[in-house]
C-alpha atoms as a PDB file:
ATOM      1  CA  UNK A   1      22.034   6.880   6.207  1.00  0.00           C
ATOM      2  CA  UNK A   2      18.921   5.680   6.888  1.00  0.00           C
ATOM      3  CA  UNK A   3      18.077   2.459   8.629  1.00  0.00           C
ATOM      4  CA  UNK A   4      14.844   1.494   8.397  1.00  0.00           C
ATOM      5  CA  UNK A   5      14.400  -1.424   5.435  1.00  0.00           C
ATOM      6  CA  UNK A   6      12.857  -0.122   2.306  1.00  0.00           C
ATOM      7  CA  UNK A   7      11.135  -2.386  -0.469  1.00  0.00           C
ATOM      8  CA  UNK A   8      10.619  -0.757  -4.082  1.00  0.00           C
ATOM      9  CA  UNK A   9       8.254  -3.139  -6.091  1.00  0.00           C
ATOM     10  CA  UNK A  10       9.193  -2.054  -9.730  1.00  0.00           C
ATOM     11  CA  UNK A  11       7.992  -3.668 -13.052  1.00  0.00           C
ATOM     12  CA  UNK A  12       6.891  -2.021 -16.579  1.00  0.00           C
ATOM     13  CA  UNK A  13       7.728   1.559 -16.144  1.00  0.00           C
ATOM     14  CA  UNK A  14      11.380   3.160 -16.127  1.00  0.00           C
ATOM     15  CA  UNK A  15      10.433   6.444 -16.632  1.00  0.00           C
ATOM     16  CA  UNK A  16       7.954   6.241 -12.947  1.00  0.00           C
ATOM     17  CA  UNK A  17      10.300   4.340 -11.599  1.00  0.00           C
ATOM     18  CA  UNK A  18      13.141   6.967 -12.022  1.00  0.00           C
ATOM     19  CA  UNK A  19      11.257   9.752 -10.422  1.00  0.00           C
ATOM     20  CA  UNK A  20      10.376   7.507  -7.585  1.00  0.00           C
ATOM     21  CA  UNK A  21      14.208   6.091  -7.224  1.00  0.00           C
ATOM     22  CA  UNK A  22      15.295   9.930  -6.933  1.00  0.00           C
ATOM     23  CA  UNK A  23      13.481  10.051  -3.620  1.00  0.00           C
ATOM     24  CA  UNK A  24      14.732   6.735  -2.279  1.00  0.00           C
ATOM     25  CA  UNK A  25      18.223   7.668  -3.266  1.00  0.00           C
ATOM     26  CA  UNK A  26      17.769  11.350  -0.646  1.00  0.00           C
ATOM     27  CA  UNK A  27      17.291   9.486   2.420  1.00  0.00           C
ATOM     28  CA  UNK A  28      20.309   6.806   1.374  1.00  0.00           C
ATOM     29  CA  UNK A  29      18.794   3.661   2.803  1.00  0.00           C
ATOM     30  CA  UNK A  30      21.074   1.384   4.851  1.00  0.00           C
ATOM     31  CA  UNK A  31      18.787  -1.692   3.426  1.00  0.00           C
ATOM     32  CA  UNK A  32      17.148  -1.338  -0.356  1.00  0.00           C
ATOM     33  CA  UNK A  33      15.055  -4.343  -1.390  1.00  0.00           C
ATOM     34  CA  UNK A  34      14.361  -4.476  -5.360  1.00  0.00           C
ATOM     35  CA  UNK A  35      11.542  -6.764  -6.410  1.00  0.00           C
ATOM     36  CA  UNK A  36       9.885  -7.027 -10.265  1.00  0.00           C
ATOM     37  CA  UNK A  37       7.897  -9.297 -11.633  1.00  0.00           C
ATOM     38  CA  UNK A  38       8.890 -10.742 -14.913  1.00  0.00           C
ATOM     39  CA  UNK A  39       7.319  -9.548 -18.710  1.00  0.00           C
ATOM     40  CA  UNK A  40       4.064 -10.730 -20.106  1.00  0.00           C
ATOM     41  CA  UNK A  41       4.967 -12.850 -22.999  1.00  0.00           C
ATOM     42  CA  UNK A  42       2.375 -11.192 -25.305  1.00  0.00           C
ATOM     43  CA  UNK A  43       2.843  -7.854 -24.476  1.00  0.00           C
ATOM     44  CA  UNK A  44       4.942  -6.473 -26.820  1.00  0.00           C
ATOM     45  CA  UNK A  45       7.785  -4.673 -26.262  1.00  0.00           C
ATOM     46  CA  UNK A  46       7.182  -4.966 -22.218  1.00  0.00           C
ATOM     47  CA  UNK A  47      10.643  -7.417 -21.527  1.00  0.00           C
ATOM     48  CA  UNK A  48      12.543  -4.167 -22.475  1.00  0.00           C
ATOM     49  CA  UNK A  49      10.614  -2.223 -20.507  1.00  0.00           C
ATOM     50  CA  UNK A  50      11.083  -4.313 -17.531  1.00  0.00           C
ATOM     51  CA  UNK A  51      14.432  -4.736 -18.298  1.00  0.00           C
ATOM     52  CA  UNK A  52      15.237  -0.925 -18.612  1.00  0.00           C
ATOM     53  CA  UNK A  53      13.425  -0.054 -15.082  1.00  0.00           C
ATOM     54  CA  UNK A  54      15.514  -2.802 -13.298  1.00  0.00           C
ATOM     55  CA  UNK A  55      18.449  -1.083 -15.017  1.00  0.00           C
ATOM     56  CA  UNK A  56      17.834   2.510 -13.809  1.00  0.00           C
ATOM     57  CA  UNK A  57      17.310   1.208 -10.479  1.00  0.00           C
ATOM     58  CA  UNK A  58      20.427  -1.195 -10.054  1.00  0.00           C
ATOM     59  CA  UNK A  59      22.812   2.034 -12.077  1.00  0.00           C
ATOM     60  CA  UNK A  60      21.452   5.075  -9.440  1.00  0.00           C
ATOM     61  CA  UNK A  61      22.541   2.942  -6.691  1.00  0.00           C
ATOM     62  CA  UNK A  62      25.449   5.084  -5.830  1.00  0.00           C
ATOM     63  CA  UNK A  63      25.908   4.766  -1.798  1.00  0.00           C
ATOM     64  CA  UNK A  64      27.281   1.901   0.650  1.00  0.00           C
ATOM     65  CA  UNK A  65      24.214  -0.120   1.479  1.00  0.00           C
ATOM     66  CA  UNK A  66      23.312  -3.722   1.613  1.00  0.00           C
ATOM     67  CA  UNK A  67      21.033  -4.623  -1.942  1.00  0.00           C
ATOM     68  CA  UNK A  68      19.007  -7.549  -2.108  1.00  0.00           C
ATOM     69  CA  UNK A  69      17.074  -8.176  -5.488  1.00  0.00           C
ATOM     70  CA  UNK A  70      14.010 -10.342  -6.343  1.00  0.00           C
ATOM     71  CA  UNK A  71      14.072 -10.546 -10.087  1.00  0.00           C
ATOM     72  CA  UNK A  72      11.311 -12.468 -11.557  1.00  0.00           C
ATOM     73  CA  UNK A  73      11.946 -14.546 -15.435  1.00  0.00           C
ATOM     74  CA  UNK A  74       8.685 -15.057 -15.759  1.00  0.00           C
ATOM     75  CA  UNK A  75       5.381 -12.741 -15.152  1.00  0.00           C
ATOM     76  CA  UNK A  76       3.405 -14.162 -12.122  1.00  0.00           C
ATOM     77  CA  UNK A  77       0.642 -11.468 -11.481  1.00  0.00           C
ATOM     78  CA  UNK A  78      -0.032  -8.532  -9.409  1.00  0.00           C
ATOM     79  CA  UNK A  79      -1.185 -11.448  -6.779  1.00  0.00           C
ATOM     80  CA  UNK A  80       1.678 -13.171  -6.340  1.00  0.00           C
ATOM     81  CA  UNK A  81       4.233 -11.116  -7.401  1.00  0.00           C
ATOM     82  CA  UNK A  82       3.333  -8.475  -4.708  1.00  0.00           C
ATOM     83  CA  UNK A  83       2.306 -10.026  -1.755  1.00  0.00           C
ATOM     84  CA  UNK A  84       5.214 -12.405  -2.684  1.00  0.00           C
ATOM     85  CA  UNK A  85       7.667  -9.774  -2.657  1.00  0.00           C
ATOM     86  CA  UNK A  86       6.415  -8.653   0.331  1.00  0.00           C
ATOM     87  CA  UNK A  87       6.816 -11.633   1.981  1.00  0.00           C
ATOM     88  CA  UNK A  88      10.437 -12.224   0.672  1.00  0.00           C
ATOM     89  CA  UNK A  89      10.800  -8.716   2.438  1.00  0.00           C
ATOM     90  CA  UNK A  90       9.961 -10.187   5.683  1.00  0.00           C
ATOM     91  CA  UNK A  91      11.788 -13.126   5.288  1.00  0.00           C
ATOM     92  CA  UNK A  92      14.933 -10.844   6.174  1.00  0.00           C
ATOM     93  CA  UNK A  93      13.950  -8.164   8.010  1.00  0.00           C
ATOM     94  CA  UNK A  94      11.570  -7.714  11.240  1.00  0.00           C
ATOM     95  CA  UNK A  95       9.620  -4.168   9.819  1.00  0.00           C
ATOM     96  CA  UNK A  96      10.002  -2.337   7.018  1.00  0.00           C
ATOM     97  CA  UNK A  97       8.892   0.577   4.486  1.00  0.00           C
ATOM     98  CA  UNK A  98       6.835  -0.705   0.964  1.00  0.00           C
ATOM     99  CA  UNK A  99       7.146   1.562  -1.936  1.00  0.00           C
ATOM    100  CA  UNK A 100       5.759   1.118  -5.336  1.00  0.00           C
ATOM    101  CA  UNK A 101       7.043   2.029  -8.564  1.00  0.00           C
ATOM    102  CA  UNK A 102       4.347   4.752  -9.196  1.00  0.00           C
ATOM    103  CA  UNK A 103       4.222   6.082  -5.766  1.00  0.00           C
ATOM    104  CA  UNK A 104       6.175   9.613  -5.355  1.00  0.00           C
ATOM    105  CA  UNK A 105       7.437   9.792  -1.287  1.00  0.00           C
ATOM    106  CA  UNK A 106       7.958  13.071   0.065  1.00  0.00           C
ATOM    107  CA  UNK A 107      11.122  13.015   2.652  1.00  0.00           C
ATOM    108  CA  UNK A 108       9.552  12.856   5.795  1.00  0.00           C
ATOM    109  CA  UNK A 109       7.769  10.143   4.873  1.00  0.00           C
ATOM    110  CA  UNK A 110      10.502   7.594   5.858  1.00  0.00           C
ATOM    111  CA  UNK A 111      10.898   9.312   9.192  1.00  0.00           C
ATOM    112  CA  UNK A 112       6.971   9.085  10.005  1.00  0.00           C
ATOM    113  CA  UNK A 113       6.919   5.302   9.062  1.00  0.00           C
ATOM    114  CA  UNK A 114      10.055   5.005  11.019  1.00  0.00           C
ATOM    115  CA  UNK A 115       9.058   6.722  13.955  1.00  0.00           C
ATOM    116  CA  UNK A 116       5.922   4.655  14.273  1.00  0.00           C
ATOM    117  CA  UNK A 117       7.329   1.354  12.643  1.00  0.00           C
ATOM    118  CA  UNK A 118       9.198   2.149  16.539  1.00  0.00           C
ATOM    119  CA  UNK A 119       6.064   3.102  18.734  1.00  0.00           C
ATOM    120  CA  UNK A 120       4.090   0.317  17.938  1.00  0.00           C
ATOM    121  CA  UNK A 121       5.991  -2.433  17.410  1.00  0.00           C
ATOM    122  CA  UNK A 122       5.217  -4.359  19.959  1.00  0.00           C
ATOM    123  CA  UNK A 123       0.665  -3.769  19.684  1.00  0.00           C
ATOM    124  CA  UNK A 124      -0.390  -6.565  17.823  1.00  0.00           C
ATOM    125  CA  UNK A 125      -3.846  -4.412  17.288  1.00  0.00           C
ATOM    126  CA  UNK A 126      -1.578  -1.819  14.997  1.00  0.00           C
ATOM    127  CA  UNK A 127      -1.012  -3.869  11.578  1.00  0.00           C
ATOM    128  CA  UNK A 128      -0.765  -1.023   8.818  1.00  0.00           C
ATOM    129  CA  UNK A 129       0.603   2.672   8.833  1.00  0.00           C
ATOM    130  CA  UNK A 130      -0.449   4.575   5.584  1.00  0.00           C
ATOM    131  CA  UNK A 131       1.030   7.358   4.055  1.00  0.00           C
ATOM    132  CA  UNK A 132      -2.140   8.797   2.290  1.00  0.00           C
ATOM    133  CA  UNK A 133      -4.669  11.095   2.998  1.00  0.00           C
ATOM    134  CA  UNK A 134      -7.366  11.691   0.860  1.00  0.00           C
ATOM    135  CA  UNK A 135     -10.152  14.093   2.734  1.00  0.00           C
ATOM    136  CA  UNK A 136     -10.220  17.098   1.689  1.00  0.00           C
ATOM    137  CA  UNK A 137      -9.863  18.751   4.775  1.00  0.00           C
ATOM    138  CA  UNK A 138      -8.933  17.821   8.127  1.00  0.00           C
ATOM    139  CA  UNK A 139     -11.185  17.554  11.058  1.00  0.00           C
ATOM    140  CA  UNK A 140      -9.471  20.155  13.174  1.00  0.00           C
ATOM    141  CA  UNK A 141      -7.160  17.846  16.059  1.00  0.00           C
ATOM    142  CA  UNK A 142      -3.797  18.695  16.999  1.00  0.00           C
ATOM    143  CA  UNK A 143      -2.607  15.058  16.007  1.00  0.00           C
ATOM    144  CA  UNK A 144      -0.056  14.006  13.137  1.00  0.00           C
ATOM    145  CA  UNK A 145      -2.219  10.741  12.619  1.00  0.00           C
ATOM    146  CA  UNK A 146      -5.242   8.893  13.233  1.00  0.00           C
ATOM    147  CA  UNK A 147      -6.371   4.894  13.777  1.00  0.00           C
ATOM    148  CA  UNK A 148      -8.703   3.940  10.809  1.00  0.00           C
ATOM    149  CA  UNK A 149     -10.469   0.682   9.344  1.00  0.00           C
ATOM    150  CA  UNK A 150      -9.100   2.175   5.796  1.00  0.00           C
ATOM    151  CA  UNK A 151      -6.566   0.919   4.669  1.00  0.00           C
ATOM    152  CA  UNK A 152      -4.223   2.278   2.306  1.00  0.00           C
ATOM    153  CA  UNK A 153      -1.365   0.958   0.164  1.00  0.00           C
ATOM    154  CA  UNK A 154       0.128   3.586  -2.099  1.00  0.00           C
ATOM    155  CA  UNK A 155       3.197   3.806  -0.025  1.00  0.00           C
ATOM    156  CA  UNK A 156       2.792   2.278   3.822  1.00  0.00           C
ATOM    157  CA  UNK A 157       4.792   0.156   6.202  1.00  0.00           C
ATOM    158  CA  UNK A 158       4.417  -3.312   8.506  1.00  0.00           C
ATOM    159  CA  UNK A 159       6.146  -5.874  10.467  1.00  0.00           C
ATOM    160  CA  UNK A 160       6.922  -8.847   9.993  1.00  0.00           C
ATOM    161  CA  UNK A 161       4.543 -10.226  12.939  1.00  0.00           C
ATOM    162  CA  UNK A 162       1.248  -8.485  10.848  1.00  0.00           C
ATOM    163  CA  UNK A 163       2.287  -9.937   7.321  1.00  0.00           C
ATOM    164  CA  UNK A 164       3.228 -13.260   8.778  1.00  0.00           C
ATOM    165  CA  UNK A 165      -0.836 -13.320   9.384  1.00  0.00           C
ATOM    166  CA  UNK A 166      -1.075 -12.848   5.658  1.00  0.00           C
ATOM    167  CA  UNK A 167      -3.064 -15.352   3.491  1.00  0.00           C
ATOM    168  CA  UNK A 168      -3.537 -14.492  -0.289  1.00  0.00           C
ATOM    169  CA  UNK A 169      -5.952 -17.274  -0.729  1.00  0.00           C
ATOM    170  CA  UNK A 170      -8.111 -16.058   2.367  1.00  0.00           C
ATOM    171  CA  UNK A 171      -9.096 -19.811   3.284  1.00  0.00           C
ATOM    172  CA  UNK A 172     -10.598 -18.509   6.731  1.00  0.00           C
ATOM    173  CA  UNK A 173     -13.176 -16.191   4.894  1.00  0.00           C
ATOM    174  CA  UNK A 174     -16.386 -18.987   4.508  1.00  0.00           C
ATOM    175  CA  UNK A 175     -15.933 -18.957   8.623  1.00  0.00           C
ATOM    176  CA  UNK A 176     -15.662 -15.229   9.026  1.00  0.00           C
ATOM    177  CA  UNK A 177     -18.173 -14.449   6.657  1.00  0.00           C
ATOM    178  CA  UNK A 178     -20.590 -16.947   8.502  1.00  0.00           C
ATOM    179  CA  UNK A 179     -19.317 -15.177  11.526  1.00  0.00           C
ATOM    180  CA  UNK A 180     -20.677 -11.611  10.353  1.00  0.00           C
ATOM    181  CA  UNK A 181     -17.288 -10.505  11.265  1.00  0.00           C
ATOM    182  CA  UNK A 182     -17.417  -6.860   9.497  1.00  0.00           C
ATOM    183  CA  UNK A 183     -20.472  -6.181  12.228  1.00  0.00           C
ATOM    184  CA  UNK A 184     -18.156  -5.109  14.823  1.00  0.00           C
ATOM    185  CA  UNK A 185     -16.079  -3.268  12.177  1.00  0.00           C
ATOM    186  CA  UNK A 186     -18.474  -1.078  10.396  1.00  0.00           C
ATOM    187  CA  UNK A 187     -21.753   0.945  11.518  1.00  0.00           C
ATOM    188  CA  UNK A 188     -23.228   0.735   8.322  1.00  0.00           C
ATOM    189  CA  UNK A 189     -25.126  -1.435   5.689  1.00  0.00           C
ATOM    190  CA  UNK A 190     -23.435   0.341   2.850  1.00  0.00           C
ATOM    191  CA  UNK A 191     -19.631   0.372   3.824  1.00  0.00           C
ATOM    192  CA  UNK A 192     -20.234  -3.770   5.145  1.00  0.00           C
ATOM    193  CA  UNK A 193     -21.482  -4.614   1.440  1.00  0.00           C
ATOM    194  CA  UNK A 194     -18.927  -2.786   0.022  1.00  0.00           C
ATOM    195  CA  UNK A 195     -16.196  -4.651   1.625  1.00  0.00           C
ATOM    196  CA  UNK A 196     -17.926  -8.522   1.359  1.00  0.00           C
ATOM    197  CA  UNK A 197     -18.187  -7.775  -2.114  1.00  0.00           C
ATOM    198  CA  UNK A 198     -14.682  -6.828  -2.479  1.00  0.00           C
ATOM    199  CA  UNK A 199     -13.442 -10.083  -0.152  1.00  0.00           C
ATOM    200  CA  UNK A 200     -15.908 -12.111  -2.065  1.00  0.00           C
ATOM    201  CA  UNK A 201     -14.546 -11.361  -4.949  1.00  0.00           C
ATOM    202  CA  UNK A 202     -10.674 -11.944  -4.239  1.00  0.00           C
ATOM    203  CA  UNK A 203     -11.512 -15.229  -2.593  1.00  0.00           C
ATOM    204  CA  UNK A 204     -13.540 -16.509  -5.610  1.00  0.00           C
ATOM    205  CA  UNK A 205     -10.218 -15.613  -7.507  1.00  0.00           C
ATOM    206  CA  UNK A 206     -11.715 -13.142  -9.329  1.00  0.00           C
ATOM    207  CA  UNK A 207      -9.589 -10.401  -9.457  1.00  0.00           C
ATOM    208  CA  UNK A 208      -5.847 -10.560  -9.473  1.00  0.00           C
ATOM    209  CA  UNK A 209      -4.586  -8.258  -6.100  1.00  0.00           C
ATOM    210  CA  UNK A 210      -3.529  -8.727  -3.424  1.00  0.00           C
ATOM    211  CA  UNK A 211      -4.492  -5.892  -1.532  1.00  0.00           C
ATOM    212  CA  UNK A 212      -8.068  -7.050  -0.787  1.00  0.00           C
ATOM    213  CA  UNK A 213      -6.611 -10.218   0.911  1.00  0.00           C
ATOM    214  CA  UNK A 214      -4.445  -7.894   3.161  1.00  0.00           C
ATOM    215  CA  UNK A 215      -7.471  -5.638   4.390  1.00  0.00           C
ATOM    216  CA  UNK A 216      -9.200  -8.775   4.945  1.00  0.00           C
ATOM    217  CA  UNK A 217      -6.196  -9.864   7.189  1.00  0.00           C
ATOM    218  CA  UNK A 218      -6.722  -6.577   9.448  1.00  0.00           C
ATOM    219  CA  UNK A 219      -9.824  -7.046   9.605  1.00  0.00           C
ATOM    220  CA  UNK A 220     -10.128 -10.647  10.527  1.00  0.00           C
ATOM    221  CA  UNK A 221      -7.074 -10.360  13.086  1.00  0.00           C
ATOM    222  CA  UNK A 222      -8.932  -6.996  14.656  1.00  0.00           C
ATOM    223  CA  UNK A 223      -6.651  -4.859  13.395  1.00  0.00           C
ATOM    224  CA  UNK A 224      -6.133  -1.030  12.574  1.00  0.00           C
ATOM    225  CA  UNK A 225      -4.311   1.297  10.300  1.00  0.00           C
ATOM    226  CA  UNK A 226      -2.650   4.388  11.095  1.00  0.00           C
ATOM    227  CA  UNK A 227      -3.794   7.018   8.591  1.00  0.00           C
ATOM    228  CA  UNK A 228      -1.798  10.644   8.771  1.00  0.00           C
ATOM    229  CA  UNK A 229      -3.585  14.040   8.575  1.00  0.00           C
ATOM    230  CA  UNK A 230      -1.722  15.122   5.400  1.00  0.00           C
ATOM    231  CA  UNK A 231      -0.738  13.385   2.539  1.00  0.00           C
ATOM    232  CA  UNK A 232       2.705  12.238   1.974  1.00  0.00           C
ATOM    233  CA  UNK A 233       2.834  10.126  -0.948  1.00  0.00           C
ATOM    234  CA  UNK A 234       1.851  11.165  -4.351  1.00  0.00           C
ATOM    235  CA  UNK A 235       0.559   8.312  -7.062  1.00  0.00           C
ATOM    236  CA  UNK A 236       2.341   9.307 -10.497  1.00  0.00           C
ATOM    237  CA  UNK A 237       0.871   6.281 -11.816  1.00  0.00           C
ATOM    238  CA  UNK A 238      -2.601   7.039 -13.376  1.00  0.00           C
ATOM    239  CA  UNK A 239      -2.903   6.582 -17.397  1.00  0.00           C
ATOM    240  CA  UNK A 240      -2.926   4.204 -19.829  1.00  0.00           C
ATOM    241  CA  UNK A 241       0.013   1.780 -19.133  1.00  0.00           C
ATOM    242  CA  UNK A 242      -0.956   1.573 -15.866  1.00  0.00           C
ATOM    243  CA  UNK A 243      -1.752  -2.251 -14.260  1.00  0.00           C
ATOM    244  CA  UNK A 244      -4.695  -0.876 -12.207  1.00  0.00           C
ATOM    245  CA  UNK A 245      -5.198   2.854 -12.591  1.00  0.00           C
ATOM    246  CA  UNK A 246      -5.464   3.612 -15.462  1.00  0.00           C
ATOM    247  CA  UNK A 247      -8.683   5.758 -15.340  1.00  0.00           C
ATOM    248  CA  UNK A 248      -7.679   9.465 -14.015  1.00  0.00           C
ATOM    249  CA  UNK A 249      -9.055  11.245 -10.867  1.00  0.00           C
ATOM    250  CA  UNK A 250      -8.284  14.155  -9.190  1.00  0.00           C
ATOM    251  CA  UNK A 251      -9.572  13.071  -5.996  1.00  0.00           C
ATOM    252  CA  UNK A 252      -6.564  10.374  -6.468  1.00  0.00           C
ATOM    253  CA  UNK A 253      -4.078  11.548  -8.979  1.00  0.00           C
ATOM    254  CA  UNK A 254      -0.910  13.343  -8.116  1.00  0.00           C
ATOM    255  CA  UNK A 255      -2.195  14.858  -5.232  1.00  0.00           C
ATOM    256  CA  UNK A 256       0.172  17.391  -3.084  1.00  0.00           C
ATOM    257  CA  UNK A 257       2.910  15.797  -0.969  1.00  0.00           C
ATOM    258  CA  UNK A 258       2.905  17.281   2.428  1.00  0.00           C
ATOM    259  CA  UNK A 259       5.936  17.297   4.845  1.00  0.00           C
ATOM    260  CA  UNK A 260       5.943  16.561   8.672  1.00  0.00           C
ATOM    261  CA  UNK A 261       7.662  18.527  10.906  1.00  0.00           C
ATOM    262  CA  UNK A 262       7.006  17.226  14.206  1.00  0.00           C
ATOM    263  CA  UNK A 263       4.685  13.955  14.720  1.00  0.00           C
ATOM    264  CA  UNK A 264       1.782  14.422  17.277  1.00  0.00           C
ATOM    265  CA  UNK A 265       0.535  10.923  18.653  1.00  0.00           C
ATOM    266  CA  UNK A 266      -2.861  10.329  19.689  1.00  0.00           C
ATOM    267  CA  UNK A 267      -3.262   9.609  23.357  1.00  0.00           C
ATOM    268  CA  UNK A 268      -5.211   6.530  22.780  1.00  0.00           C
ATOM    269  CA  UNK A 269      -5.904   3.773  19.936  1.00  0.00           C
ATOM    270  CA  UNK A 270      -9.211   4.719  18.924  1.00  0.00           C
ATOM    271  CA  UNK A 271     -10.556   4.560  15.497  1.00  0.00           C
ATOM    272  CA  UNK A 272     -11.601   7.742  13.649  1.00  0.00           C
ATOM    273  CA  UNK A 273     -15.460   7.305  13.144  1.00  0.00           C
ATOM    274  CA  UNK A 274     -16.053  10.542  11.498  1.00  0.00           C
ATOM    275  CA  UNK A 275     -12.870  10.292   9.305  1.00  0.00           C
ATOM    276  CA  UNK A 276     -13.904   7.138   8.898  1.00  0.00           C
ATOM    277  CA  UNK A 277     -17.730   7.769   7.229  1.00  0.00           C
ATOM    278  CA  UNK A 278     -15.560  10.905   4.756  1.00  0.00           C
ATOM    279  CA  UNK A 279     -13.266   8.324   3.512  1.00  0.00           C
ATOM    280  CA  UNK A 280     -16.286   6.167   3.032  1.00  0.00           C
ATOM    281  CA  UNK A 281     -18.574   8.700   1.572  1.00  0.00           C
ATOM    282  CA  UNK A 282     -15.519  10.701  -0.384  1.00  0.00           C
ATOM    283  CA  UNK A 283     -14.332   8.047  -2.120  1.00  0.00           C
ATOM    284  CA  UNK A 284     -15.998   4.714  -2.010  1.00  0.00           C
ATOM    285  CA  UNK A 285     -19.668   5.170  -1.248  1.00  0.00           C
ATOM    286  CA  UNK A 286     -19.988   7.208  -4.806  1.00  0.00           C
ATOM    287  CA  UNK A 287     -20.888   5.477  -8.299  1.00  0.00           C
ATOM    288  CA  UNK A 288     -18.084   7.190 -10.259  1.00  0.00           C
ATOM    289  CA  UNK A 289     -15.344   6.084  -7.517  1.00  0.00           C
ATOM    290  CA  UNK A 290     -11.897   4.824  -9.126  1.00  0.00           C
ATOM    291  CA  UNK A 291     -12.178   2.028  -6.805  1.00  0.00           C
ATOM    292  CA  UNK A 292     -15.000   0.392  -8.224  1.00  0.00           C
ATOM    293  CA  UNK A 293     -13.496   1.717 -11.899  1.00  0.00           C
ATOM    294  CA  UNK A 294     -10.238  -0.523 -10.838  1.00  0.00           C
ATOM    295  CA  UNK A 295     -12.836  -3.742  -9.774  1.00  0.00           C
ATOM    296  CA  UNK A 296     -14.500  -3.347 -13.066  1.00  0.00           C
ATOM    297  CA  UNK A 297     -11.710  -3.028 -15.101  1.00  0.00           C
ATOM    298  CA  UNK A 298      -9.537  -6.276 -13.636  1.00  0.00           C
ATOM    299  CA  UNK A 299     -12.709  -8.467 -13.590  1.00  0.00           C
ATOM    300  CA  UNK A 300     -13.539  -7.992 -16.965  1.00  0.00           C
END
């Protein structure tokens, strides 16, 4: 049995959302949170879609453990139905694993977010532990993990005391912004644009995510992720009837799930410049990025 809290946002997709369960259902979680947002009225066919994921889910339950479900009659939006889910999460538990529908865990991935959920608990500077890496290679350090301004959500872990800080609407960003605040964050020009335009853009309500909003909060609070050195989490979810990614990369798309067998901490909370400016120049600094294919495609 495991017993740290797990959330599995679920909504269009049974077939995903059975290869994902399969994983959950290995490591036998003591508490499983199910939250999915309700159909779109005029997509067709999607209520039985919907319906039939929250099915498989609910049937494969097939060990002692306390459920809690946050089923949704009506379709809200990736904004609020996520971060509103998530905060439902915290409403009943202190920290806690988040796992999307389309997001493949391997094993050890529960012990690494539990094993650090643990460590750094109680640092108010730590506000995000990521399970994704997407570098190519690593910059040779003996380390399991490293402290980054990136922050990644396709499978990752909080506390209550970070999300609590939460604001989807992001009504301190006029001060912050006339604050320069993402000076003392980033060395460059190119990675502070990047971001403001991404902020600006969720504030002015023109994109529905929610993820934005949350980097903001790290950022505004002076906060840091945890990245690891290897990826554990593989997105399944690229392709057509995807919400977001639906345009395919390799630099994203089903990449290899890597297993931990020991974690190495860093002696220090330092942030990662030179994984950093990779991250940056990998996979957001470039034209063709699925990053700014996902901005164009839920703005238009």
């Amino acid at each position: 049995m495991f017993n740290t809290p797990v959330l599995l946002l679920i909504f269009n997709r049974p077939d995903v959302t059975a290869v994902v369960f399969e994983s959950i259902k290995k490591i036998k979680p003591a508490q499983l949170f199910i939250a999915a947002d309700g159909p779109r009225k005029h997509k067709e066919g999607e209520q039985e879609k919907c319906m039939a994921a929250r099915k498989i889910v609910m049937d494969a339950i097939d060990w002692d453990c306390d459920v809690k479900t946050l089923f949704r009659n009506e379709n809200t939006g990736c904004k609020y139905a996520v971060s509103g889910a998530i905060t439902w999460f915290f409403e009943h538990v202190e920290e806690g694993i988040i796992l999307e529908d389309d997001c493949m865990p391997g094993i050890s991935f529960f012990n690494y977010c539990s094993e650090l959920l643990k460590k750094y608990k109680d640092n108010n500077s730590v506000m995000h532990i990521s399970a994704n890496y997407f570098n190519k290679q690593k910059i040779k350090n003996k380390n399991t993990y490293y402290f980054s301004h990136y922050i990644e959500i396709w499978g990752w872990a909080t506390w209550r005391r970070a999300w609590k800080l939460y604001d989807p609407e992001m009504k301190s960003f006029p001060e912050m912004k006339n604050k320069e605040f993402l000076k003392g964050i980033f060395k460059t020009s190119a990675e502070k644009e990047y971001w403001m335009s991404c902020f600006e853009m969720a504030y002015q309500k023109q994109v529905d995510t929610w993820d934005y909003q949350w980097v903001y909060c790290i950022y505004a609070n002076s906060g840091v992720g945890i990245t690891p050195y290897m990826n554990l989490v593989s997105n399944l979810g690229f392709g057509d009837d995807a919400t977001h990614t639906v345009t395919f990369d390799e630099r994203l798309s089903e990449k290899k799930i890597h297993e931990i067998n020991e974690i190495k901490h860093p002696q220090e909370i330092k942030i990662s410049q030179k994984e950093d400016h990779r991250t940056f120049k990998n996979l957001y600094k470039k034209e063709d990025n699925i990053f700014k294919k996902i901005i164009r495609r839920i703005t238009n």
